[in-house]
N, C-alpha and C. Protein backbone atom coordinates (compact mmCIF):
# COMPACT_ATOMS: atom_id res chain seq x y z
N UNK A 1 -165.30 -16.53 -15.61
CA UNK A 1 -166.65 -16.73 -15.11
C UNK A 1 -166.65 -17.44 -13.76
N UNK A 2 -165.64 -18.51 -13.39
CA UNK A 2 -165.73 -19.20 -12.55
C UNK A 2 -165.31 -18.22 -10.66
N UNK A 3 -164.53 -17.43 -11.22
CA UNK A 3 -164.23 -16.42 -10.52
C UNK A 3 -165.45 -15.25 -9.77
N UNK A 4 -165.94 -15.25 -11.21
CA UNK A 4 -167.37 -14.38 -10.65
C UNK A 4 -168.54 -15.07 -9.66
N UNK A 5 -168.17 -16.39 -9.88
CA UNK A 5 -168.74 -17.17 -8.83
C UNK A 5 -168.41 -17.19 -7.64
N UNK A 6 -167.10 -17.12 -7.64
CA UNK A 6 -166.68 -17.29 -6.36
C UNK A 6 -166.55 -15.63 -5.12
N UNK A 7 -166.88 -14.68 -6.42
CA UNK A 7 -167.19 -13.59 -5.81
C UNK A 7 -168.05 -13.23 -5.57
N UNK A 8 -169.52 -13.74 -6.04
CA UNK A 8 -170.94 -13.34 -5.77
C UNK A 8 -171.17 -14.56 -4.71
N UNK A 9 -170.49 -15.48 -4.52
CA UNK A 9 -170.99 -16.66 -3.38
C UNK A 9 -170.37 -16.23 -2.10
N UNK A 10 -169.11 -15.07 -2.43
CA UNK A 10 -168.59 -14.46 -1.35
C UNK A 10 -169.61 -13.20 -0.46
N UNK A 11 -169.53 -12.75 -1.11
CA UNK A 11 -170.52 -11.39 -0.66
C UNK A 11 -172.04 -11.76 -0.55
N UNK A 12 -172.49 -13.02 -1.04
CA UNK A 12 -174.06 -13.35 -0.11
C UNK A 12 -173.57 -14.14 1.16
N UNK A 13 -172.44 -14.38 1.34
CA UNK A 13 -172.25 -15.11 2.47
C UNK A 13 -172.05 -14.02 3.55
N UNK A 14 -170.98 -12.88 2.81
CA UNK A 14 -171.17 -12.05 4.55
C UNK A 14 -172.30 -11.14 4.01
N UNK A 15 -173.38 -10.85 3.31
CA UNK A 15 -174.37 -10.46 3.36
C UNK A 15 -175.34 -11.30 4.74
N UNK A 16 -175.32 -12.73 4.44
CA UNK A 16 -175.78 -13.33 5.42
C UNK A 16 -175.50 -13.54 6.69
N UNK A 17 -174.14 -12.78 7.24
CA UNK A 17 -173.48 -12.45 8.68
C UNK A 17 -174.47 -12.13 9.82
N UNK A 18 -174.89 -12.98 10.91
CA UNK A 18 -175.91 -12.90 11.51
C UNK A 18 -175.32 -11.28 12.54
N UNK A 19 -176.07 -10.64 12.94
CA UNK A 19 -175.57 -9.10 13.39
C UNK A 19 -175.22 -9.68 14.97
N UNK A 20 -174.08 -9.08 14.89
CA UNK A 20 -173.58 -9.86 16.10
C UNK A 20 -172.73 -8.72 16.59
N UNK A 21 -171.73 -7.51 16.06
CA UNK A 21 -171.38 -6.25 16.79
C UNK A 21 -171.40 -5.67 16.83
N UNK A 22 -171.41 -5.27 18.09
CA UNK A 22 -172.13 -3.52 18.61
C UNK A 22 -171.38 -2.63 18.72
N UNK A 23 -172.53 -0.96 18.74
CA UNK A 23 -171.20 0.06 18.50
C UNK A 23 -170.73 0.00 19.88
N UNK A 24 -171.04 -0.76 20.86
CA UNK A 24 -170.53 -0.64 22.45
C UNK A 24 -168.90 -1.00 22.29
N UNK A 25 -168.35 -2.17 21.26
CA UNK A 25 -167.55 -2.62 21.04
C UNK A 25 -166.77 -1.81 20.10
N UNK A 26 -167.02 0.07 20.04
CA UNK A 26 -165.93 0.17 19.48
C UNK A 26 -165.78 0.45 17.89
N UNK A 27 -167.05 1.35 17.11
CA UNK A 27 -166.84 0.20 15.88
C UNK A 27 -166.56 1.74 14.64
N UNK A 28 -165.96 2.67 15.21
CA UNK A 28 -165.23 4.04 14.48
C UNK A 28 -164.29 3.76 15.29
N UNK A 29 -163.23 4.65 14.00
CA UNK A 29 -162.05 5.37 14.94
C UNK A 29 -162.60 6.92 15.33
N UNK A 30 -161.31 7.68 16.17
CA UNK A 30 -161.50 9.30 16.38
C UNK A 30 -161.22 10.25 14.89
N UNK A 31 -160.36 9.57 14.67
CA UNK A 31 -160.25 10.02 13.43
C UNK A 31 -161.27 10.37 12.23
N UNK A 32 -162.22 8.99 12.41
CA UNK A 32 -163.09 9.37 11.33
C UNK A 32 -164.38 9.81 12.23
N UNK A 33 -164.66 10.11 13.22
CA UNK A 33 -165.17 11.01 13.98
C UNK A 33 -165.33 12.54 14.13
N UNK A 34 -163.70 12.69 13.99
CA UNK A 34 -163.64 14.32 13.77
C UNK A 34 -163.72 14.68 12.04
N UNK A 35 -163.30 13.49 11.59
CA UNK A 35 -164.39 13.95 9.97
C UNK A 35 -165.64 14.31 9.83
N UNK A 36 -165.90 13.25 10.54
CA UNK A 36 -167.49 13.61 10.54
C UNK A 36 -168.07 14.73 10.82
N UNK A 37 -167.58 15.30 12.01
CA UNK A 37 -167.50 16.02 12.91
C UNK A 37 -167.19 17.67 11.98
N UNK A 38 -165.78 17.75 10.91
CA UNK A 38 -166.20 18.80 9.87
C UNK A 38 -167.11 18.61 8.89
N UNK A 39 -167.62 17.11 8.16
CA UNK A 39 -168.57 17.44 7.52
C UNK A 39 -170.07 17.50 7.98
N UNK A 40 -169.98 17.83 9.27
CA UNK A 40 -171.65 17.87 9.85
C UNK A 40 -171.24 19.30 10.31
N UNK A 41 -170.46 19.82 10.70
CA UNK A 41 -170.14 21.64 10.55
C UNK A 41 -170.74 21.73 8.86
N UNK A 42 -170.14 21.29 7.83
CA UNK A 42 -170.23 22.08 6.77
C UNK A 42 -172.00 21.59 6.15
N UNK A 43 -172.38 20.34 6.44
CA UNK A 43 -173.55 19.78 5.84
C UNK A 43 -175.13 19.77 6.77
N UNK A 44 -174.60 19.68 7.81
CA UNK A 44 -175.77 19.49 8.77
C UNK A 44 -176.06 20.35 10.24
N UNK A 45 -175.01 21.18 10.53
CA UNK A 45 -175.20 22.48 11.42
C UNK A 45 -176.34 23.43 11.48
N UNK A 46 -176.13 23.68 10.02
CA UNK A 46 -177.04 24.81 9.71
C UNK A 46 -178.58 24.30 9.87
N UNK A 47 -178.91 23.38 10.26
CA UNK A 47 -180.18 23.18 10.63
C UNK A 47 -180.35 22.16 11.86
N UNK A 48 -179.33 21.52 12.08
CA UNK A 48 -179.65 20.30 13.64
C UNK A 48 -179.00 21.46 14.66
N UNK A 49 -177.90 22.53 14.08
CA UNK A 49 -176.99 23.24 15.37
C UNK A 49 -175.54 23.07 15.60
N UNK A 50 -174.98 23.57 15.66
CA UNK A 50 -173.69 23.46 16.12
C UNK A 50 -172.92 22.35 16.68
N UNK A 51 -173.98 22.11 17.81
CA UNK A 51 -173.95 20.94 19.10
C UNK A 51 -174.80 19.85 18.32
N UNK A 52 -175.55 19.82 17.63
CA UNK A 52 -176.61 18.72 17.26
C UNK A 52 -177.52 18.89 18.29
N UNK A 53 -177.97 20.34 18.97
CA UNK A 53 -179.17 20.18 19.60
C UNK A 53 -180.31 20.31 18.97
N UNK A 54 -180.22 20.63 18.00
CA UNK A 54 -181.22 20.93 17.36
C UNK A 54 -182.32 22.09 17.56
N UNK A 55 -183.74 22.37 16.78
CA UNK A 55 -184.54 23.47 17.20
C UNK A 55 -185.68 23.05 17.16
N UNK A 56 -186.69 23.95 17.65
CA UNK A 56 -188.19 23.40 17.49
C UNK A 56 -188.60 22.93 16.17
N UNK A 57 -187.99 23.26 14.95
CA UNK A 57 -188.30 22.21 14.08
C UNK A 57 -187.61 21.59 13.52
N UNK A 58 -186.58 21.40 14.13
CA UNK A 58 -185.45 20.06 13.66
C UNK A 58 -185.21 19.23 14.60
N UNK A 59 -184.94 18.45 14.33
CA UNK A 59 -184.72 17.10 15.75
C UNK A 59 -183.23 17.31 16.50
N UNK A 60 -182.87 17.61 17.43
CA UNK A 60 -181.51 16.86 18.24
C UNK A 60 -180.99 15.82 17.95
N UNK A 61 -180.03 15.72 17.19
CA UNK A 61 -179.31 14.09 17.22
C UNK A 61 -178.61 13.60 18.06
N UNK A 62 -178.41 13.89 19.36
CA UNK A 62 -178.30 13.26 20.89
C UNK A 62 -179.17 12.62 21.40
N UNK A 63 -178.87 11.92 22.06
CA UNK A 63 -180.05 11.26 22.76
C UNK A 63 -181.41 10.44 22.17
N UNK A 64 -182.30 11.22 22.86
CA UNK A 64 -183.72 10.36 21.98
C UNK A 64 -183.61 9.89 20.59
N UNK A 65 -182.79 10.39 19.79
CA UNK A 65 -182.82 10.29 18.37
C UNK A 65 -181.91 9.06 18.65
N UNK A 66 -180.85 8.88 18.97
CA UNK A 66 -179.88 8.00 18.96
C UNK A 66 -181.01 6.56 19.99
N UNK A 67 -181.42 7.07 20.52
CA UNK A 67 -181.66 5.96 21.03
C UNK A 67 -183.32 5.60 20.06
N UNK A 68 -183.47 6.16 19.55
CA UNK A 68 -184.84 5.69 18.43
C UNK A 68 -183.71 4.33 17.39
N UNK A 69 -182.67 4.84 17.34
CA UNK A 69 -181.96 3.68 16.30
C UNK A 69 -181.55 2.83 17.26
N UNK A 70 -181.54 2.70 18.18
CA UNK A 70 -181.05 1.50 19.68
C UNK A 70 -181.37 0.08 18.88
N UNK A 71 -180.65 -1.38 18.86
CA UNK A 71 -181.38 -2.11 18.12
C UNK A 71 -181.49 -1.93 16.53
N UNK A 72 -181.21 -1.34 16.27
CA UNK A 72 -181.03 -1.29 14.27
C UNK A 72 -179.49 -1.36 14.06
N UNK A 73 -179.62 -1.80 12.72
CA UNK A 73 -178.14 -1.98 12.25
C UNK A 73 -177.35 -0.44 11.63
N UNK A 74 -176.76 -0.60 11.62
CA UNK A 74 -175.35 0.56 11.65
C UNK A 74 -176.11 1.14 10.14
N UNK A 75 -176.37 -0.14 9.24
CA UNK A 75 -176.61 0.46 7.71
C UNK A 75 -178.29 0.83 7.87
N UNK A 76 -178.98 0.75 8.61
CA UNK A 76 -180.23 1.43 8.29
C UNK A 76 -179.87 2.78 8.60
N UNK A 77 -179.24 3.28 9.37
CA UNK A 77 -178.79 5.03 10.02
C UNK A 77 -178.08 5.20 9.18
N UNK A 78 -177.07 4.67 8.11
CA UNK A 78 -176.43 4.92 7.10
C UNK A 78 -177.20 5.12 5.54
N UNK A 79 -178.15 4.25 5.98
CA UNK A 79 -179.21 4.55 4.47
C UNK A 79 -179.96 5.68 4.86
N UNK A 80 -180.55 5.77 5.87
CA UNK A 80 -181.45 7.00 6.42
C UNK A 80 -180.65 8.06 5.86
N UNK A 81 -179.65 8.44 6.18
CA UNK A 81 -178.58 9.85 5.87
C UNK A 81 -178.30 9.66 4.42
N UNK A 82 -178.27 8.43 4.17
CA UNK A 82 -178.00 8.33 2.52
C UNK A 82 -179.22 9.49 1.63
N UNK A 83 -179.84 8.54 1.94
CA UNK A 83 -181.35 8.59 1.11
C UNK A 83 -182.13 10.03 1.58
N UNK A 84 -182.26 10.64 2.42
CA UNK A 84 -182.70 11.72 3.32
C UNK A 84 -182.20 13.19 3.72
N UNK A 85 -181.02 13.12 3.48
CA UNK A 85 -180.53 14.31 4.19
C UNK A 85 -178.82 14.41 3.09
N UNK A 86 -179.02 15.89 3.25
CA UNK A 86 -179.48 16.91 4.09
C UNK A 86 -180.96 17.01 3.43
N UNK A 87 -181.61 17.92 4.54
CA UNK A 87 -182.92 17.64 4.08
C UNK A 87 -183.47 18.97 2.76
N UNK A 88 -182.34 19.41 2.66
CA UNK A 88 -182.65 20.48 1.14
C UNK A 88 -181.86 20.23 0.26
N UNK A 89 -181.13 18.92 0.07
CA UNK A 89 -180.70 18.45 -1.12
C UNK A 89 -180.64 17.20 -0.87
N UNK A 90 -181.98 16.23 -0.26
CA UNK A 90 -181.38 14.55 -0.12
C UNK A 90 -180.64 13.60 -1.13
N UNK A 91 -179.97 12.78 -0.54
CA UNK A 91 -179.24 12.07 -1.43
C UNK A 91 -178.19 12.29 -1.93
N UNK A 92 -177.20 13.65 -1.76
CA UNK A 92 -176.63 14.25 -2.23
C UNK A 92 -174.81 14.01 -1.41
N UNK A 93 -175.16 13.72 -0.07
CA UNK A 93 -173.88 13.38 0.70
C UNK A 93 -173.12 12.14 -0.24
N UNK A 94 -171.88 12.16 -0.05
CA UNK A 94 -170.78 11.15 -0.70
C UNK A 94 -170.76 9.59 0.62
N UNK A 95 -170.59 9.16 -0.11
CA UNK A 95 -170.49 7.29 0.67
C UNK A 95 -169.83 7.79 1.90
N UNK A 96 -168.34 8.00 1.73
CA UNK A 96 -167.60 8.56 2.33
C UNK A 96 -167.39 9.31 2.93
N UNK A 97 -168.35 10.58 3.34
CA UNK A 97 -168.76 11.57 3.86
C UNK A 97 -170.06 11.23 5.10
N UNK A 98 -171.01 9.96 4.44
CA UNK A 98 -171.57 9.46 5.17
C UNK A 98 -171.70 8.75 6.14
N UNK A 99 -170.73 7.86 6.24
CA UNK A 99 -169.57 6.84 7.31
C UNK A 99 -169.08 7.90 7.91
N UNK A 100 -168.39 8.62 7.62
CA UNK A 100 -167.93 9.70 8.52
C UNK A 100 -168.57 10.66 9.74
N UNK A 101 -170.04 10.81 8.72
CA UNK A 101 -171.34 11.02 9.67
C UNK A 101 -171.94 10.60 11.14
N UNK A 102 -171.99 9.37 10.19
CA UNK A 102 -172.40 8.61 11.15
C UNK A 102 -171.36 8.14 12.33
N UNK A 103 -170.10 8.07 11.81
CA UNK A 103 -168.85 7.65 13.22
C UNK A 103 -169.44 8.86 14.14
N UNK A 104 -169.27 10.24 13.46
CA UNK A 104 -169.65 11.47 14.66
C UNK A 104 -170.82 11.17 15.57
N UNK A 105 -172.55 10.66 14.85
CA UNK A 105 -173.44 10.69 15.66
C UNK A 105 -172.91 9.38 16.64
N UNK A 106 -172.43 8.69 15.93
CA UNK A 106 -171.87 7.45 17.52
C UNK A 106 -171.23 7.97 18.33
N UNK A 107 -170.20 8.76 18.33
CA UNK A 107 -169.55 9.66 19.05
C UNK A 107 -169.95 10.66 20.10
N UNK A 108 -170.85 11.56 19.36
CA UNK A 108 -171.54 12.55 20.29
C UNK A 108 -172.72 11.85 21.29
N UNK A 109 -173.16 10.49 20.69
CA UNK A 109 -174.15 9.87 21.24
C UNK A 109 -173.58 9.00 22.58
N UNK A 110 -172.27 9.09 22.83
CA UNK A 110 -171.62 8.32 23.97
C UNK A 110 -170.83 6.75 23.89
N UNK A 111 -171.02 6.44 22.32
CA UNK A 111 -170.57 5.17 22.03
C UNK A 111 -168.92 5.25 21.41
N UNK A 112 -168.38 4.43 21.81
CA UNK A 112 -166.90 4.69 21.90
C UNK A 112 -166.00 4.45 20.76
N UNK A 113 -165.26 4.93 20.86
CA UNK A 113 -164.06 4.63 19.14
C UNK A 113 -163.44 3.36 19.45
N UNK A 114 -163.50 2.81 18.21
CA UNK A 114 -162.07 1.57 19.03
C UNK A 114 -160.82 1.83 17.73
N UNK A 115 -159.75 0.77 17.23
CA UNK A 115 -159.10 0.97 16.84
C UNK A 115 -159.50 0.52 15.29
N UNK A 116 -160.37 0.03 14.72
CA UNK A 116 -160.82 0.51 13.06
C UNK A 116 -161.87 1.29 12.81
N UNK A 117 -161.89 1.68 11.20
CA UNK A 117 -162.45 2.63 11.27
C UNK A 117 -164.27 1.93 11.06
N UNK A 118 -165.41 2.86 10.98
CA UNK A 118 -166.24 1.84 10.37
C UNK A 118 -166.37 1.87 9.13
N UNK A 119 -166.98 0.21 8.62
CA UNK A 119 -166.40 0.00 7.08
C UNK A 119 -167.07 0.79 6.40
N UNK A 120 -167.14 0.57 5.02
CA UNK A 120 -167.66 1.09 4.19
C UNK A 120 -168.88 0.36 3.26
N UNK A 121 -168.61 -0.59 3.49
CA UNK A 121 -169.44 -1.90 2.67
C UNK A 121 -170.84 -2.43 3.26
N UNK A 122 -171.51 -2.01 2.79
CA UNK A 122 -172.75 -2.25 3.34
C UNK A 122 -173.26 -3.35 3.93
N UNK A 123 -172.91 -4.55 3.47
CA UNK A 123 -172.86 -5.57 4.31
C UNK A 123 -172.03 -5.57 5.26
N UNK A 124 -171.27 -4.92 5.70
CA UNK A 124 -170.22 -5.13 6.89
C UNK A 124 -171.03 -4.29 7.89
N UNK A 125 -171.86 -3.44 7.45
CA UNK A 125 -172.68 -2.30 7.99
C UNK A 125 -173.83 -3.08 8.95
N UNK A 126 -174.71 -3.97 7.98
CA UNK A 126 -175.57 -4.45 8.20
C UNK A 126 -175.00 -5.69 9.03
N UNK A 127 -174.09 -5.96 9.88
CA UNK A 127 -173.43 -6.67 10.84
C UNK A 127 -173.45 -6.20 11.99
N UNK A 128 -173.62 -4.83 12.14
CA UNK A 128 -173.22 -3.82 13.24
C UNK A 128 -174.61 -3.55 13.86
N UNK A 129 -174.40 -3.71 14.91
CA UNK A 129 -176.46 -3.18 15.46
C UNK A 129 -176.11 -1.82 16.37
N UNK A 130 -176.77 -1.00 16.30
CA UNK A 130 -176.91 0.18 17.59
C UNK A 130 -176.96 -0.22 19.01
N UNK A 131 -176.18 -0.30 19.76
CA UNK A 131 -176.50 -0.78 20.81
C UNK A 131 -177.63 0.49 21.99
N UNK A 132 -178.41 -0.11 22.51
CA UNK A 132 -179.02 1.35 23.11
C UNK A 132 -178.72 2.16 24.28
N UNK A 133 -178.60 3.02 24.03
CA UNK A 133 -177.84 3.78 24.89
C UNK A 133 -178.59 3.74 26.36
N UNK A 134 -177.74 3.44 27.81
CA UNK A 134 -178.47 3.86 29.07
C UNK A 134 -179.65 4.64 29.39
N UNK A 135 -180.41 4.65 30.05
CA UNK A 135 -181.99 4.94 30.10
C UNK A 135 -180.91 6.38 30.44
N UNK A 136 -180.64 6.90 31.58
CA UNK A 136 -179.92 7.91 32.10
C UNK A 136 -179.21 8.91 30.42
N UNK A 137 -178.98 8.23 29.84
CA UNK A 137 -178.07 9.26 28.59
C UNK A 137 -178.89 9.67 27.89
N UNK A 138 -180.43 8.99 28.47
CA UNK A 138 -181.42 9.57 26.77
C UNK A 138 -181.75 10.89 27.21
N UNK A 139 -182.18 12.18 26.93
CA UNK A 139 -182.69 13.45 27.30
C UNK A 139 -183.55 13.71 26.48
């Protein structure tokens, strides 16, 4: 029991991690980028596009979209895709499939890989803020 204490006093503490890094700093690898990168070929193409330009009735996930999350934490764009999409079976993507996701939209969105991958743990998530992308990159 005393243990379980010391593990639930652990995880409200970095729950309570004031958000302090950005994806400017790096916060996928390439690796889990080009995952992403096949599971948004196999999960999310068929309606954002190939490129993620999207169509008149789907959104582009370049640009404007990326910069609508500018300022939010890594895990609200991670719950969004959780909870939401794809949008003809929401809720349905794997944890793991979703991190992967999301490394790609950081990727295609101009924000850079560094050398870990991003976590998996939702509080480590909710540490991470969007940084917003240059007025010039939004389209």
């Amino acid at each position: 029991m005393a243990g379980l204490k010391w593990v639930l006093a652990g995880a409200l503490t970095l729950a309570a991690v004031p958000v302090n890094a950005g994806t400017a700093n790096g916060v996928y690898t390439e690796a889990q980028a080009a995952e992403g990168a096949a599971v948004f070929a196999e999960r999310c193409a068929m309606c954002h596009g190939k490129q993620a330009e999207g169509t008149w009735e789907v959104p582009a996930l370049k640009g404007k979209f990326m910069a609508n999350w500018g300022r939010e934490t890594v895990a609200a764009l991670s719950d969004y895709l959780a909870r939401a999409m794809p949008q003809f079976a929401p809720g349905t993507l794997e944890p793991k499939d979703n991190g992967r996701l999301v490394a790609y939209l950081l990727k295609i969105n101009g924000h850079p890989a560094g050398a870990k991958p991003l976590p998996e743990d939702h509080a480590a998530l909710t540490a991470i803020r969007i940084d917003p992308l240059a007025a010039a990159a939004v389209k």
